[in-house]
C-alpha atoms as a PDB file:
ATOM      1  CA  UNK A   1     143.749 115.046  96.577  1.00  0.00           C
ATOM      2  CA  UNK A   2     147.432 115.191  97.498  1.00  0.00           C
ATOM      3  CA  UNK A   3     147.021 111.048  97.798  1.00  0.00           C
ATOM      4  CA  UNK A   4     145.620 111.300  94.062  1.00  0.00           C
ATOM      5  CA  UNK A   5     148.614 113.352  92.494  1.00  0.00           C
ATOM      6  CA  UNK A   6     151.266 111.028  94.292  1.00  0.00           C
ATOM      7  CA  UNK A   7     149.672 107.554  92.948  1.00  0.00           C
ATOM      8  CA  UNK A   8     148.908 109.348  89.489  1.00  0.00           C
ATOM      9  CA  UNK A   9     151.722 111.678  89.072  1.00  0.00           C
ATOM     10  CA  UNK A  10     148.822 114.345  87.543  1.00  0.00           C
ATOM     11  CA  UNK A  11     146.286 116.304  89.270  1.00  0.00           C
ATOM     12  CA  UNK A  12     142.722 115.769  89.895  1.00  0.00           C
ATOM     13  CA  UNK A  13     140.595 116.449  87.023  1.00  0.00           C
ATOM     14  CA  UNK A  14     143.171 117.150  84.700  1.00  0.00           C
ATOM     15  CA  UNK A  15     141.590 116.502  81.987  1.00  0.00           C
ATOM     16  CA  UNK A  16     138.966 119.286  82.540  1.00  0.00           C
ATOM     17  CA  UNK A  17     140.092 122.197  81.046  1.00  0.00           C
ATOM     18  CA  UNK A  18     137.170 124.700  82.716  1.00  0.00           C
ATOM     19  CA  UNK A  19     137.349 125.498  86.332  1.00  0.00           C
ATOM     20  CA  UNK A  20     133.392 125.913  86.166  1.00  0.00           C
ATOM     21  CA  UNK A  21     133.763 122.514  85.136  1.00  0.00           C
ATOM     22  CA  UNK A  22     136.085 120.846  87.972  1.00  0.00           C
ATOM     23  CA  UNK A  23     133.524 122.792  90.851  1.00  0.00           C
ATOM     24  CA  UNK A  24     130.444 121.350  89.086  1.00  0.00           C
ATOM     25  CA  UNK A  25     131.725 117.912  89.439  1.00  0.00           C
ATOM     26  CA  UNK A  26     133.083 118.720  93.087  1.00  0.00           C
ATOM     27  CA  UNK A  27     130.050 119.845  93.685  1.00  0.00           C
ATOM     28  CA  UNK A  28     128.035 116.803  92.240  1.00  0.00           C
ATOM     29  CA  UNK A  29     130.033 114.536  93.883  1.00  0.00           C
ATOM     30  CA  UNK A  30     131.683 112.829  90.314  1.00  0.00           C
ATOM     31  CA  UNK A  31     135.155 111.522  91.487  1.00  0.00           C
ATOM     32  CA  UNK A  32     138.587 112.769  89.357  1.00  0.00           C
ATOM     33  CA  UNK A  33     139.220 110.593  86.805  1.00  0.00           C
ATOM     34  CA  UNK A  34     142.150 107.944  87.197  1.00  0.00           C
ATOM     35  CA  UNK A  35     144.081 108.721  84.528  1.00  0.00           C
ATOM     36  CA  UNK A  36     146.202 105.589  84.466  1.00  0.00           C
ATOM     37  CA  UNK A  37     145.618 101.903  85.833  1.00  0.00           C
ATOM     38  CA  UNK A  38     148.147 101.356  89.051  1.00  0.00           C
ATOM     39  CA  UNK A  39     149.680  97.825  89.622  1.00  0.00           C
ATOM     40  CA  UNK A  40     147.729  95.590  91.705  1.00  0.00           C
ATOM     41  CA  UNK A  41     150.153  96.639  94.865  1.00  0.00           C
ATOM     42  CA  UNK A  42     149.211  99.899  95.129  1.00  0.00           C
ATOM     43  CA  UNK A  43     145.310  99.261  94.966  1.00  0.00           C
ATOM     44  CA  UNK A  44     145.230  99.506  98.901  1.00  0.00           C
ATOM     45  CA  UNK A  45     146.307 103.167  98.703  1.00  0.00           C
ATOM     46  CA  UNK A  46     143.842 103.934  95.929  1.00  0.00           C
ATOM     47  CA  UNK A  47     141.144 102.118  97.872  1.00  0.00           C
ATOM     48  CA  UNK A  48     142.312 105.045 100.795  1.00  0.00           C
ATOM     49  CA  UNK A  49     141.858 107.490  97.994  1.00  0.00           C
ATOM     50  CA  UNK A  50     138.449 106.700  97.575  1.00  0.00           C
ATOM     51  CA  UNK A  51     137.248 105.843 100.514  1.00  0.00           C
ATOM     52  CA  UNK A  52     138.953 109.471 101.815  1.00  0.00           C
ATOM     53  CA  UNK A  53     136.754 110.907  99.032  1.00  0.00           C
ATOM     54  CA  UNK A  54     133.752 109.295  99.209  1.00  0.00           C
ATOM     55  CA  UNK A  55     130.331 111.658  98.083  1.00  0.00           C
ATOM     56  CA  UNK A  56     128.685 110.909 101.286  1.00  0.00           C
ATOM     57  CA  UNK A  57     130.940 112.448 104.552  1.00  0.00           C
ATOM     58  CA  UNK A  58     129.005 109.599 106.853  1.00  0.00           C
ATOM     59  CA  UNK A  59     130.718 106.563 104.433  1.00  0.00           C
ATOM     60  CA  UNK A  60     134.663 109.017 105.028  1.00  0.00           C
ATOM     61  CA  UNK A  61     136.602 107.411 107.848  1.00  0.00           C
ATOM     62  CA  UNK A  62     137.244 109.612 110.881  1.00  0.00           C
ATOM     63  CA  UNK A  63     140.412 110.587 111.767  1.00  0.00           C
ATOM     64  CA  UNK A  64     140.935 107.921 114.156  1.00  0.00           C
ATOM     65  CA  UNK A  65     139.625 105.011 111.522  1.00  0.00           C
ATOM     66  CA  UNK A  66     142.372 106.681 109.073  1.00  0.00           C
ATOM     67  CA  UNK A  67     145.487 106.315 111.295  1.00  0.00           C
ATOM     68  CA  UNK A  68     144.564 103.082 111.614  1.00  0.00           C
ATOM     69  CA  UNK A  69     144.144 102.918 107.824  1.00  0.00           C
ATOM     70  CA  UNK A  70     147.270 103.746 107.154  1.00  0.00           C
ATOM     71  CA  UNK A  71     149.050 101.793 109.702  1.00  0.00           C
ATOM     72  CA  UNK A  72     147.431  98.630 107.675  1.00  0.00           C
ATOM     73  CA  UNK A  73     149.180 100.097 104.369  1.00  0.00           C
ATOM     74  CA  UNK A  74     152.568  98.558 103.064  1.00  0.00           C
ATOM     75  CA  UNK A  75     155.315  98.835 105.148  1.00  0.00           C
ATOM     76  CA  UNK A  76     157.847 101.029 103.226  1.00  0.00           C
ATOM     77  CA  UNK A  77     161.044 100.038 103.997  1.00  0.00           C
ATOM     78  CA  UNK A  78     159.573  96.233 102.557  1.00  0.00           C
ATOM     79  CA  UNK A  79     157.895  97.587  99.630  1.00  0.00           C
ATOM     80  CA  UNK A  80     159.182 100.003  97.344  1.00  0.00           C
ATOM     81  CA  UNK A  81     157.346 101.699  94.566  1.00  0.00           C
ATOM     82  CA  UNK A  82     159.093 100.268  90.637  1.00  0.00           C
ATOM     83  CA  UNK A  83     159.302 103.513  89.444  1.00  0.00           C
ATOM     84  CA  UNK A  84     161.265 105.189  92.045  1.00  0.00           C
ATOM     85  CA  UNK A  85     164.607 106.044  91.437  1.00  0.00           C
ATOM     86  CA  UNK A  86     167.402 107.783  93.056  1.00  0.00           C
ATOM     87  CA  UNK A  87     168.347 111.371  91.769  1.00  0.00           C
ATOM     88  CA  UNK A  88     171.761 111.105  90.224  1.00  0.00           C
ATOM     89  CA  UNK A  89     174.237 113.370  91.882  1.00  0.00           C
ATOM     90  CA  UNK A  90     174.544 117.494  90.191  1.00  0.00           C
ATOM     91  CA  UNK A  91     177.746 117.843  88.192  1.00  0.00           C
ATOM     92  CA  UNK A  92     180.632 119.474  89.576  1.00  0.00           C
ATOM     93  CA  UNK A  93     180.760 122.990  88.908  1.00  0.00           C
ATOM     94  CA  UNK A  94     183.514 124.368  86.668  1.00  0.00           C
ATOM     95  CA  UNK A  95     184.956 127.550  86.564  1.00  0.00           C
ATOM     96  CA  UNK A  96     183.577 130.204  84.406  1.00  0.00           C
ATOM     97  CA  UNK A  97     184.632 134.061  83.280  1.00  0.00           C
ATOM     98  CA  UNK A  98     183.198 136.521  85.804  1.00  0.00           C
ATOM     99  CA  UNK A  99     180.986 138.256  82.447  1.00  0.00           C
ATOM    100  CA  UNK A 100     179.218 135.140  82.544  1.00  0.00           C
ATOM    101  CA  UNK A 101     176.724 133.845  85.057  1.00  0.00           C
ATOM    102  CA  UNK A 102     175.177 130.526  84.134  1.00  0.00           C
ATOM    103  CA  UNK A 103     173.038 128.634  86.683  1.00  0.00           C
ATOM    104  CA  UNK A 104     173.123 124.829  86.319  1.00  0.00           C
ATOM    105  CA  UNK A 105     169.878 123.315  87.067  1.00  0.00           C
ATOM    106  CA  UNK A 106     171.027 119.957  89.195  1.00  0.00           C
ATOM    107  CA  UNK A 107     167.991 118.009  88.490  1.00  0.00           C
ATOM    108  CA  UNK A 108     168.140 117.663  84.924  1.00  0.00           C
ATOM    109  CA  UNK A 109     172.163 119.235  84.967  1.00  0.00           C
ATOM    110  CA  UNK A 110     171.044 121.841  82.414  1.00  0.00           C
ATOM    111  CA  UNK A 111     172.978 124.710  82.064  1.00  0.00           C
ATOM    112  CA  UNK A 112     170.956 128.612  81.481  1.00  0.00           C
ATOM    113  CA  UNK A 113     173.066 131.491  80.619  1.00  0.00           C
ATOM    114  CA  UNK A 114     171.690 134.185  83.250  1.00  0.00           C
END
């Protein structure tokens, strides 16, 4: 499932709201929903997805069959994934009164008055 929410950026049956729900469908075997369609270049790792989470434990490669799995996925330092982007750096911190604490959140540089 960690192989679904890094291709899908959401988690498996998201869009289930009842937990009863999500273990029925577990339990029945139904797959999560793919919530978006993926670019043909990443249909080998949703193939792995599904063949990691296949109903039927016989038809789930054994740990052996998946190393070799992923050693047949795209090389990553040939293929990168679009959407990827690297973080832009925090801004500098300035100086501030010592009755005021703010914490500047360096991911989205947001600053909250503590």
């Amino acid at each position: 499932m960690i192989l679904f929410e890094l291709l899908f950026l959401d988690s498996p049956y998201s869009e289930i709201e009842n937990s009863y729900e999500i273990t029925q469908n577990i339990i029945a075997g139904v797959p999560p929903v793919q919530p978006i369609t993926l670019s043909p270049e990443y249909q080998q790792y949703v193939d792995l997805f599904q063949t990691c989470t296949a109903s039927s434990p016989a038809a789930r490669p054994t740990s052996r069959n998946l190393v070799e799995m992923i050693k047949q996925l795209p090389d990553k330092k040939r293929h990168s994934a679009p959407h990827a982007t690297k973080p832009s750096s925090p801004a500098p911190l300035t100086p501030r009164a010592k009755e005021e604490e703010v914490f500047i959140n360096p991911l989205y540089n947001i600053e909250t008055k503590l």
